[in-house]
N, C-alpha and C. Protein backbone atom coordinates (compact mmCIF):
# COMPACT_ATOMS: atom_id res chain seq x y z
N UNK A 1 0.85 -1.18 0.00
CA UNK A 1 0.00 0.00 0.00
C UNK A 1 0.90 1.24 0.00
N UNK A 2 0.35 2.10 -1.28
CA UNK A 2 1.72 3.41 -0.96
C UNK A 2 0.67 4.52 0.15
N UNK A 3 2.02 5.40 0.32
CA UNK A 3 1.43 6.13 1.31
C UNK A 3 0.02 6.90 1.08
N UNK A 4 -0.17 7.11 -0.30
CA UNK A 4 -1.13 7.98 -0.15
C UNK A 4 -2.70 7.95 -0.08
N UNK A 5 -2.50 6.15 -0.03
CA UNK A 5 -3.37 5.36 -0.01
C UNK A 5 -3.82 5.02 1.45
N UNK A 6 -2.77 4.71 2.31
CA UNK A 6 -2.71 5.09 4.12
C UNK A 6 -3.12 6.13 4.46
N UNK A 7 -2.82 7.36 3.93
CA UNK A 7 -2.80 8.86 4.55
C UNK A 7 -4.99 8.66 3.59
N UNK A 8 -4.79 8.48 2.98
CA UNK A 8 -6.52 8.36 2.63
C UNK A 8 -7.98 7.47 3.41
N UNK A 9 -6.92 7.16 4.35
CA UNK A 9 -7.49 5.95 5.00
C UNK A 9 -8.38 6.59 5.86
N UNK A 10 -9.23 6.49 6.87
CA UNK A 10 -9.78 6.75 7.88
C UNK A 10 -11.62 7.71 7.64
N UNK A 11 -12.87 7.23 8.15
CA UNK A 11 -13.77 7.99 7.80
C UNK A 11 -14.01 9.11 8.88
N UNK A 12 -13.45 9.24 10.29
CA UNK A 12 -13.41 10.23 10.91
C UNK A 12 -13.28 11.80 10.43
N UNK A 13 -14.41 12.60 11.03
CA UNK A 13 -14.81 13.73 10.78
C UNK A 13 -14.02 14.96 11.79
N UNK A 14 -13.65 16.05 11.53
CA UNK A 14 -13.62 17.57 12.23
C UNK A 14 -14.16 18.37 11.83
N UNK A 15 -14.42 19.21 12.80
CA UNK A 15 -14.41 20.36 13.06
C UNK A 15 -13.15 21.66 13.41
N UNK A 16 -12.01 20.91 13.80
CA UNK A 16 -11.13 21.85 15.10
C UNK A 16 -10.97 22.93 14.37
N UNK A 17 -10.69 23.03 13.19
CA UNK A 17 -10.05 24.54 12.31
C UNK A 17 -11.14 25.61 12.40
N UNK A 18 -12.36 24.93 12.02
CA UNK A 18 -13.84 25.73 11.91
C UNK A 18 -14.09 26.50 13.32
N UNK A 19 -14.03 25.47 13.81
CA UNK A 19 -14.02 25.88 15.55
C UNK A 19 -13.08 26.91 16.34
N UNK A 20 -12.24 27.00 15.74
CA UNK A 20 -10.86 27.87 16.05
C UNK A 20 -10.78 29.02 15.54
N UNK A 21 -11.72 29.24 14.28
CA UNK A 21 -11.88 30.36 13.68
C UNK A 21 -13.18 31.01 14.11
N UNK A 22 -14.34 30.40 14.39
CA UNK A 22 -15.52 30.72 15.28
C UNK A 22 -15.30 31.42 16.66
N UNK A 23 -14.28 30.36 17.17
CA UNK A 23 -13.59 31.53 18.57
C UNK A 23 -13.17 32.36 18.27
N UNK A 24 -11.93 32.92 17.59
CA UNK A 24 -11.88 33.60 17.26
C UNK A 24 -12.17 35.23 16.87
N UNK A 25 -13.56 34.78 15.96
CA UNK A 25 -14.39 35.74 14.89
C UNK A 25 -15.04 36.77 16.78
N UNK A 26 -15.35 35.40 18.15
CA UNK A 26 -16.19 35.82 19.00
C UNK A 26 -15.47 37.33 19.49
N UNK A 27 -16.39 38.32 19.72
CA UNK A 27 -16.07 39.60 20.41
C UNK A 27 -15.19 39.00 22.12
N UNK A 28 -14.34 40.44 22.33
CA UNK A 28 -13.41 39.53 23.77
C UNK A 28 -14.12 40.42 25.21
N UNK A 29 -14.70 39.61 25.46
CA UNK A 29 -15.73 40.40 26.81
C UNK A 29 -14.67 40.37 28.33
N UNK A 30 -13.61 40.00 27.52
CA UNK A 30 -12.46 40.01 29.19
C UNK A 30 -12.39 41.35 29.42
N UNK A 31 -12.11 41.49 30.81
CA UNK A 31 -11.90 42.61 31.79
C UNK A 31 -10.50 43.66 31.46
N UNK A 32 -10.32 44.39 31.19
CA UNK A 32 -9.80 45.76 31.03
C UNK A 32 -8.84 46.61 31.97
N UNK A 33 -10.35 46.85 32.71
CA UNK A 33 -9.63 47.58 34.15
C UNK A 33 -9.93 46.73 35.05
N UNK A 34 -9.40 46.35 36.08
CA UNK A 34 -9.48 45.71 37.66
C UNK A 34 -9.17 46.94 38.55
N UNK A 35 -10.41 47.01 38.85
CA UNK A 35 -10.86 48.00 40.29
C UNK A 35 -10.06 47.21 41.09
N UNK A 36 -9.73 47.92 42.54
CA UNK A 36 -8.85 47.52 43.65
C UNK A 36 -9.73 46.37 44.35
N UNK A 37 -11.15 46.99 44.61
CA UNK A 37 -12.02 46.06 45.17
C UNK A 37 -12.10 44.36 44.62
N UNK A 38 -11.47 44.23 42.98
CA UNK A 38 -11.80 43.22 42.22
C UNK A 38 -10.40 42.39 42.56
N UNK A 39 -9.25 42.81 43.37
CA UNK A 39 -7.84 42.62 42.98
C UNK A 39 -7.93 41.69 44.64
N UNK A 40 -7.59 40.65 44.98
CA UNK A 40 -7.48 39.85 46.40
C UNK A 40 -6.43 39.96 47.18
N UNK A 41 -6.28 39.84 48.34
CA UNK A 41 -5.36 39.63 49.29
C UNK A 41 -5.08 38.19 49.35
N UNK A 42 -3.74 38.04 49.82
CA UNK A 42 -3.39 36.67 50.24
C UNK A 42 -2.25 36.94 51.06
N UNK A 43 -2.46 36.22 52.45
CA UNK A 43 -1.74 36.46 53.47
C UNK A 43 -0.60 34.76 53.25
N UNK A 44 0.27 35.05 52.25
CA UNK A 44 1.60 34.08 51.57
C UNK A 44 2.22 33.96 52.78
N UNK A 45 3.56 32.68 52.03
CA UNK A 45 4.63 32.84 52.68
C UNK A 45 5.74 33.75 52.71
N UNK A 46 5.15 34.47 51.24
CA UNK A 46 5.78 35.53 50.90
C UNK A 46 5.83 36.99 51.63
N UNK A 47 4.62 36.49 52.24
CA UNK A 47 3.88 38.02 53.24
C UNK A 47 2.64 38.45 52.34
N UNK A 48 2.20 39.12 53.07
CA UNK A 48 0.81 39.84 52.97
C UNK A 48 1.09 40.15 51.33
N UNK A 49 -0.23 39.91 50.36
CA UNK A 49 0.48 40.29 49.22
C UNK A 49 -1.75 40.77 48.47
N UNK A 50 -1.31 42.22 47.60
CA UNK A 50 -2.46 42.04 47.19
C UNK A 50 -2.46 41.76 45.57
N UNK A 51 -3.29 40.34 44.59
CA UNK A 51 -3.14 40.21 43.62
C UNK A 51 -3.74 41.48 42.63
N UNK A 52 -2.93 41.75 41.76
CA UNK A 52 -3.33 42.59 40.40
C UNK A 52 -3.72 41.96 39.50
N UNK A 53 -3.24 41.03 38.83
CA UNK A 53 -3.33 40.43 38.01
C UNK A 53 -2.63 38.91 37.69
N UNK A 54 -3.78 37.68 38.14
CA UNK A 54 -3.12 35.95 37.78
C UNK A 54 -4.18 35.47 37.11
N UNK A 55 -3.49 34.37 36.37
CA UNK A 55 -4.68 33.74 35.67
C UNK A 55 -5.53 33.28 36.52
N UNK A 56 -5.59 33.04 37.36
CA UNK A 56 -6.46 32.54 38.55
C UNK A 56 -7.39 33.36 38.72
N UNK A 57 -7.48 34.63 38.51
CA UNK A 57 -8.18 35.68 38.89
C UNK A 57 -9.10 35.12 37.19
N UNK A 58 -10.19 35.15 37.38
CA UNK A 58 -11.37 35.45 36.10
C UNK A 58 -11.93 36.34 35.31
N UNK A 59 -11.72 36.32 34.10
CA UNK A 59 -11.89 36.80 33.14
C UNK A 59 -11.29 37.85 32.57
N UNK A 60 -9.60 38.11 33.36
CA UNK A 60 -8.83 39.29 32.86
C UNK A 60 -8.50 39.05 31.41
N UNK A 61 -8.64 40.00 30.95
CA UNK A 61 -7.68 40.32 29.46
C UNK A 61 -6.17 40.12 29.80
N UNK A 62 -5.74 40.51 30.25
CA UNK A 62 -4.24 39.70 30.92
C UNK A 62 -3.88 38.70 31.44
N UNK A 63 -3.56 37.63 31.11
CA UNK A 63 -3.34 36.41 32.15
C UNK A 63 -1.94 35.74 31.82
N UNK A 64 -0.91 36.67 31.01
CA UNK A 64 -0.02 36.22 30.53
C UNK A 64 0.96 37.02 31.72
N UNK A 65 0.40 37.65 33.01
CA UNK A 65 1.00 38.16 33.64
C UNK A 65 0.62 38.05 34.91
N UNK A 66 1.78 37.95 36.02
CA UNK A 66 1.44 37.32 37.39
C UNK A 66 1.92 39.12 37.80
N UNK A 67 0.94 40.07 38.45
CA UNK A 67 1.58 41.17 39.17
C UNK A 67 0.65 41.31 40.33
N UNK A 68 1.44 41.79 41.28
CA UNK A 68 1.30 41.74 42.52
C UNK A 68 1.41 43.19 44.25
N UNK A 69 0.78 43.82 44.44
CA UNK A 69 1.74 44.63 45.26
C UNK A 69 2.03 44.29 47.02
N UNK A 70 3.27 44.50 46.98
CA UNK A 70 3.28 44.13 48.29
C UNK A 70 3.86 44.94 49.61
N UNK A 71 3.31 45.46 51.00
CA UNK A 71 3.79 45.71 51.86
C UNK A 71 4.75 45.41 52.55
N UNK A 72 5.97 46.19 52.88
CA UNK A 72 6.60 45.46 53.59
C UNK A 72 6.19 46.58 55.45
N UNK A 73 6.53 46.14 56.51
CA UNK A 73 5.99 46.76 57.68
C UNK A 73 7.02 47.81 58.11
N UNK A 74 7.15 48.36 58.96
CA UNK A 74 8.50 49.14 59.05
C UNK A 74 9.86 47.75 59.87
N UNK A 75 10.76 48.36 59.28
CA UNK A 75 11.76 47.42 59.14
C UNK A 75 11.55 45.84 59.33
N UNK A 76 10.56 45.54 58.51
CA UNK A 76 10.13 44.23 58.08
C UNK A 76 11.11 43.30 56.76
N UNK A 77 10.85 42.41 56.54
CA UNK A 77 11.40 41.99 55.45
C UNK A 77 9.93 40.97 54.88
N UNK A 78 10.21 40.56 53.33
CA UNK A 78 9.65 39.82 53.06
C UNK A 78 9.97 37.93 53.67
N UNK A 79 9.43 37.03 52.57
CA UNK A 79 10.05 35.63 53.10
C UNK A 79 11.13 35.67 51.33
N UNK A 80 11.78 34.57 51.68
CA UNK A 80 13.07 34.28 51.14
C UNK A 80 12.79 32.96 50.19
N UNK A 81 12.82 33.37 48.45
CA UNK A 81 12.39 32.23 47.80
C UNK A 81 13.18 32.73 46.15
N UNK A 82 12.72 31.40 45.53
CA UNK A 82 13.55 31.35 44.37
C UNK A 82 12.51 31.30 43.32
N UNK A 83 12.20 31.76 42.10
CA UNK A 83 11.66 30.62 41.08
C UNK A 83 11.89 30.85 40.06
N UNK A 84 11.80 30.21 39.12
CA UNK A 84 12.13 30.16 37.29
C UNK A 84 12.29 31.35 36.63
N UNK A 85 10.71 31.86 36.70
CA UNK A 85 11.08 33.34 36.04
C UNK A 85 11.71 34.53 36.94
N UNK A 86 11.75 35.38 35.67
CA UNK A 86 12.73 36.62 36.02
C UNK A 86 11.45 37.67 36.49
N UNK A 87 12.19 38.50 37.56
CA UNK A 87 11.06 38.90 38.03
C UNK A 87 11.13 41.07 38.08
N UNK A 88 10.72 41.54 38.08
CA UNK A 88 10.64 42.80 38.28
C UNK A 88 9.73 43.53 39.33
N UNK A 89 10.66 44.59 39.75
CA UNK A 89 9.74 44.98 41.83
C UNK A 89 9.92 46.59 40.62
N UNK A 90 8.70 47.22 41.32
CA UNK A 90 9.05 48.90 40.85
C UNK A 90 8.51 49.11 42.19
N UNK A 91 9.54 50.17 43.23
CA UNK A 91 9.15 50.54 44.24
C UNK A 91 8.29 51.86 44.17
N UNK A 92 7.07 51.56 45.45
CA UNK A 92 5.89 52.73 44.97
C UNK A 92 6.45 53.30 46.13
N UNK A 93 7.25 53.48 47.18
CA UNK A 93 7.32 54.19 48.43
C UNK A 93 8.31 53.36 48.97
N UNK A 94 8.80 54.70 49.64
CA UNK A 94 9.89 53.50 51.01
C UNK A 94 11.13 53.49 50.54
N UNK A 95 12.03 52.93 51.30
CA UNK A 95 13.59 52.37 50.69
C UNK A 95 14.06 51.32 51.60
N UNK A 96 14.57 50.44 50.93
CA UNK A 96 15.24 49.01 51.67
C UNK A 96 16.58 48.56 50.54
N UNK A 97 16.94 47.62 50.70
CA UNK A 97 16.99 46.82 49.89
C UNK A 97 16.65 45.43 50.09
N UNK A 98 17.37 45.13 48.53
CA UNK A 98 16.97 43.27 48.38
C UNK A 98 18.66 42.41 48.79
N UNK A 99 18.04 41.01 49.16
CA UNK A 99 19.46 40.02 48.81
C UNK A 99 19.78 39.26 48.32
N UNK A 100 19.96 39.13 47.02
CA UNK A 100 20.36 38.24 46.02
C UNK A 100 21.24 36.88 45.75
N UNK A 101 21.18 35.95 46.12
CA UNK A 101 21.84 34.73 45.87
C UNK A 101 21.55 33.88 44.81
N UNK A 102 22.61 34.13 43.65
CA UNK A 102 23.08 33.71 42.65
C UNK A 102 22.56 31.87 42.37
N UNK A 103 22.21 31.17 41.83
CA UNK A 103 21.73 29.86 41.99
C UNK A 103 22.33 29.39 40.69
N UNK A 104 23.51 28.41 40.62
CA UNK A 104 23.81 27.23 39.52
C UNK A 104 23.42 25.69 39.92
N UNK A 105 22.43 25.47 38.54
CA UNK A 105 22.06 24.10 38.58
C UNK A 105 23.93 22.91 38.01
N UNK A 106 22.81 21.80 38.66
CA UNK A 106 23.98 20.64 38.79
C UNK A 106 23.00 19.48 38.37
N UNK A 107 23.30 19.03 36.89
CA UNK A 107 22.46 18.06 36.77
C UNK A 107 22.68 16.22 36.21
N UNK A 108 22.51 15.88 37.09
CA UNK A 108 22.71 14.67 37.75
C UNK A 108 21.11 13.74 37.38
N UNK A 109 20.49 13.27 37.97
CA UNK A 109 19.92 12.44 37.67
C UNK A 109 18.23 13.19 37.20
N UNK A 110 18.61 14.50 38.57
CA UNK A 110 17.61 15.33 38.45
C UNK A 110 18.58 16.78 38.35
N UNK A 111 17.71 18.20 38.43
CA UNK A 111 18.28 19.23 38.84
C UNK A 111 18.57 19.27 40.67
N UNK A 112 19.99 20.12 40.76
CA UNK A 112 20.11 20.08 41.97
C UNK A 112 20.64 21.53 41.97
N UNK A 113 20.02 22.58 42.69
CA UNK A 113 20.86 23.76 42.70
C UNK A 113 21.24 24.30 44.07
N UNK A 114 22.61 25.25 43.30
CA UNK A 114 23.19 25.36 44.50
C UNK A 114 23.44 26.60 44.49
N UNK A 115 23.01 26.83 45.58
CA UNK A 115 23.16 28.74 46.25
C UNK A 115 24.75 29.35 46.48
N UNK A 116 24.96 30.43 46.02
CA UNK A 116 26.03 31.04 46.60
C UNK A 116 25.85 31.34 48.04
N UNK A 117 26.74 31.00 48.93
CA UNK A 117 26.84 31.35 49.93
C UNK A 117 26.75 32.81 50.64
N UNK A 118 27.27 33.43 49.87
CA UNK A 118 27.07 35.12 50.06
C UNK A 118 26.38 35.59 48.99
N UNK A 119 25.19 36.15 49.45
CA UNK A 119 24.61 37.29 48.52
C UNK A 119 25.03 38.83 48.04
N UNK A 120 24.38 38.93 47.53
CA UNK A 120 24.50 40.08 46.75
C UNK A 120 23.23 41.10 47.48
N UNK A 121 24.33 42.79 47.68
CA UNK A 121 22.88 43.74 48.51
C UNK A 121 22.71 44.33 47.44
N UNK A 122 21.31 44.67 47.39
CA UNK A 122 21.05 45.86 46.54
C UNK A 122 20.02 46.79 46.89
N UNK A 123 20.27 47.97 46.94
CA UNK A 123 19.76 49.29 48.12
C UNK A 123 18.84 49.99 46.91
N UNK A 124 17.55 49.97 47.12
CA UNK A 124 16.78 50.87 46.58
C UNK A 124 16.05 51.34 47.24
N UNK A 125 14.99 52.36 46.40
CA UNK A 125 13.95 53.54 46.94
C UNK A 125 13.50 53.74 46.47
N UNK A 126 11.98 54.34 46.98
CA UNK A 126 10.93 54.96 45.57
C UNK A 126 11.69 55.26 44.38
N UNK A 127 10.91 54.82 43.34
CA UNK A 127 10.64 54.97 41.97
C UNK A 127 11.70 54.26 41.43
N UNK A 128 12.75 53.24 42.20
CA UNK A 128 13.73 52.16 41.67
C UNK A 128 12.64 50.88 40.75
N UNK A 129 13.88 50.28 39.88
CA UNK A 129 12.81 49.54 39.47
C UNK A 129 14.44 48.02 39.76
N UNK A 130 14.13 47.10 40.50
CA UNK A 130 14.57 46.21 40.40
C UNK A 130 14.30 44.97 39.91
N UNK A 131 15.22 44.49 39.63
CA UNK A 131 15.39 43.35 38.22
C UNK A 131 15.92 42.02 39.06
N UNK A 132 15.26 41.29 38.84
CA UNK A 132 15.77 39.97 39.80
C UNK A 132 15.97 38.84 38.54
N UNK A 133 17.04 38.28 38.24
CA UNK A 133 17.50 37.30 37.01
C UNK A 133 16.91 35.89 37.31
N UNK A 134 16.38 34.94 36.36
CA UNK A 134 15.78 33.80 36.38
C UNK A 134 17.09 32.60 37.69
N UNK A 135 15.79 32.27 38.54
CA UNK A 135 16.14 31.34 39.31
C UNK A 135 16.83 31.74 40.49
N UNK A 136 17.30 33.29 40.67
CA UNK A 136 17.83 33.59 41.58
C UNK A 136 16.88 33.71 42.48
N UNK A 137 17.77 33.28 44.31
CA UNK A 137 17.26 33.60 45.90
C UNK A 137 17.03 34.83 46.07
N UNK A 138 16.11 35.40 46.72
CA UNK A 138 16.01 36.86 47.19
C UNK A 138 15.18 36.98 47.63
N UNK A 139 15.06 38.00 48.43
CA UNK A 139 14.38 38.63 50.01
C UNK A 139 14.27 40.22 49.97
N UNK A 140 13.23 41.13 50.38
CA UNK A 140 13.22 42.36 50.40
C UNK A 140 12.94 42.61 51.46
N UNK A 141 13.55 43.86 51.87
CA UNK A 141 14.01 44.20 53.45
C UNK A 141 13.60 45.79 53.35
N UNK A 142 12.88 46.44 53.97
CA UNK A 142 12.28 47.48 54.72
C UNK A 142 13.55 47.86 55.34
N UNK A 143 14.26 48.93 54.90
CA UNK A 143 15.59 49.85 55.63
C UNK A 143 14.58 50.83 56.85
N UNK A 144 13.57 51.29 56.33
CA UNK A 144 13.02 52.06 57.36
C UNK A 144 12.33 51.82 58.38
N UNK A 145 12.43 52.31 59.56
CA UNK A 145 12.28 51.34 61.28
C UNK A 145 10.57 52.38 61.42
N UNK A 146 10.27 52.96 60.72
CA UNK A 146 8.96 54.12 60.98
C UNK A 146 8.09 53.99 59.73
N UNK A 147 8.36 53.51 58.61
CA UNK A 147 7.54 54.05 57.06
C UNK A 147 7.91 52.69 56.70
N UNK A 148 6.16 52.01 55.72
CA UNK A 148 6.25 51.16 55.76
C UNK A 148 6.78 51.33 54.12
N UNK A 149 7.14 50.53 53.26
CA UNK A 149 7.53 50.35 51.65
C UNK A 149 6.42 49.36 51.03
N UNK A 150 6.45 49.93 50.04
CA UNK A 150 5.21 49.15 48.49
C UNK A 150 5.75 49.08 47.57
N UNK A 151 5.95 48.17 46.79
CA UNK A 151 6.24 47.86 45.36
C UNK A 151 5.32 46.82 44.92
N UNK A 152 5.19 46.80 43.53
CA UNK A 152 4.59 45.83 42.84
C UNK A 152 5.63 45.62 42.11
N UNK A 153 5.26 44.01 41.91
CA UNK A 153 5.82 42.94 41.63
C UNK A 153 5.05 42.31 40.20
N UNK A 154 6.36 41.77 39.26
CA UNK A 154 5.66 41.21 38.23
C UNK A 154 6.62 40.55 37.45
N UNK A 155 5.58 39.23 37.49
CA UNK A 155 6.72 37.75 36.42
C UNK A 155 5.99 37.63 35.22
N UNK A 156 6.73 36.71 34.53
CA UNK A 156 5.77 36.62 33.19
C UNK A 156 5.27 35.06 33.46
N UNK A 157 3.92 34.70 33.32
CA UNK A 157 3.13 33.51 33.24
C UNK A 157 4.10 32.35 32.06
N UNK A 158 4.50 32.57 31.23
CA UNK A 158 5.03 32.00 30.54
C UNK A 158 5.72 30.84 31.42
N UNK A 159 6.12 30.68 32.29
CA UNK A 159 7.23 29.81 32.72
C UNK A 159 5.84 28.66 33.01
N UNK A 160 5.33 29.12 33.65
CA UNK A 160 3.80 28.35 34.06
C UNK A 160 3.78 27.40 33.68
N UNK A 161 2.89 28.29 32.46
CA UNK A 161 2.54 27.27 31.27
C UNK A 161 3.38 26.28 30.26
N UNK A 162 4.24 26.65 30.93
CA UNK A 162 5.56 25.70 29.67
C UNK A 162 5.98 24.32 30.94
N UNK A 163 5.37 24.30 32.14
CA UNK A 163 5.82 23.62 32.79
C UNK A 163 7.20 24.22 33.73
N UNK A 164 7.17 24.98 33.79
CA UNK A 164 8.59 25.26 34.43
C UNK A 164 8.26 26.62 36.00
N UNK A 165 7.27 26.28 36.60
CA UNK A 165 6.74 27.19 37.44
C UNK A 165 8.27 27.24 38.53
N UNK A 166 8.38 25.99 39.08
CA UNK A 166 9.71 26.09 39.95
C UNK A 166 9.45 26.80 41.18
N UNK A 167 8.69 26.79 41.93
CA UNK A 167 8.81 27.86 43.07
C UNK A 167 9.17 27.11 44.33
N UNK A 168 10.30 28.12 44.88
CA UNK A 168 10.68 27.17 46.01
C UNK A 168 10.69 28.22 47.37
N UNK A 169 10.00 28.00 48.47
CA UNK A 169 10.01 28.78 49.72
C UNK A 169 11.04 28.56 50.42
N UNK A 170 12.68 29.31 50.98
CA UNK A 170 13.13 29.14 51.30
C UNK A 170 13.22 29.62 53.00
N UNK A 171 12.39 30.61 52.43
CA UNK A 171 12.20 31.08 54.13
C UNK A 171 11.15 31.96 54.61
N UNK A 172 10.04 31.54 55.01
CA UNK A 172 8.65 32.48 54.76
C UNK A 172 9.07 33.62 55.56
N UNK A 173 7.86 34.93 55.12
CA UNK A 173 8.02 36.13 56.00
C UNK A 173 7.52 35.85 57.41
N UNK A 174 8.00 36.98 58.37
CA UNK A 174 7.67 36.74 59.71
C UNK A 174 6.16 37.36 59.77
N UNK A 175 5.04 36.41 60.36
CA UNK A 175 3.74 37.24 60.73
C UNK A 175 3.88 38.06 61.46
N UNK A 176 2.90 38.95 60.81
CA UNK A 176 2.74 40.29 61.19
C UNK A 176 1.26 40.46 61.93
């Protein structure tokens, strides 16, 4: 039998293309703006954190984006964690800094990574925008003992969905 006689074979029917273009053609009734009231709290290991925007949240027009803002208390720190994607803080108030520990994988049967022993400081303040590199440790620290600090926070969903979420708690924040 030549192939084109195999590839002719089968009486099974679709739809999927038709269907894909029907979605499509549909008007996009997702959400736009998110009022504050629409945006949740979650008391993490990360610390008190209020969501902006996760796919978890329903029916945003955005879901290709995890952003977040978070309090820190006066001379508070956050908790201490790692994950896949690369992440970005834009500080709305306050000054602290962050501590950065560098992470190389070692791969063996599985991944095994290993922390630099000494971190890296990095001192910011309102209107800084810090850049945290894929897979690196880090922690944000409240320099001020009176005024509390806000930044929002934001990863890209992408890692998610590709399978590669990776999140690891290395050291939750202290309750407040």
């Amino acid at each position: 039998m030549h192939e084109k006689e195999r590839w002719n074979k089968g009486r099974k029917k679709a739809n999927f293309y038709q269907r894909d273009l029907e979605e499509c053609a549909k008007p996009d009734t997702r959400e736009r703006i998110i009022h504050p009231e629409d945006m949740p709290w979650e008391d993490s290991p990360q610390g008190r954190i209020k969501h902006c925007s996760n796919e978890r949240m329903k029916n945003l027009y955005s879901g290709q984006m995890d952003l977040y803002i978070q309090e820190l208390q006066p001379g508070g720190r956050s908790g201490k964690h790692r994950h896949m994607a690369e992440e970005a803080i834009y500080i709305l108030e306050g000054k602290g800094y962050d501590l950065h520990w560098d992470v190389d994988a070692e791969l063996t049967d599985r991944y095994t990574w290993r922390v630099a022993p000494e971190p890296q400081r990095l001192e910011w303040e309102e209107g800084d925008l810090v850049l945290i590199p894929v897979n690196t440790v880090h922690q944000h620290f409240n320099a001020d003992p009176a005024k509390p600090a806000r930044f929002i926070s934001a990863t890209n969903s992408i890692y998610r969905w590709l399978g590669f979420l990776d999140l690891e708690q290395v050291e939750p924040a202290p309750k407040s």
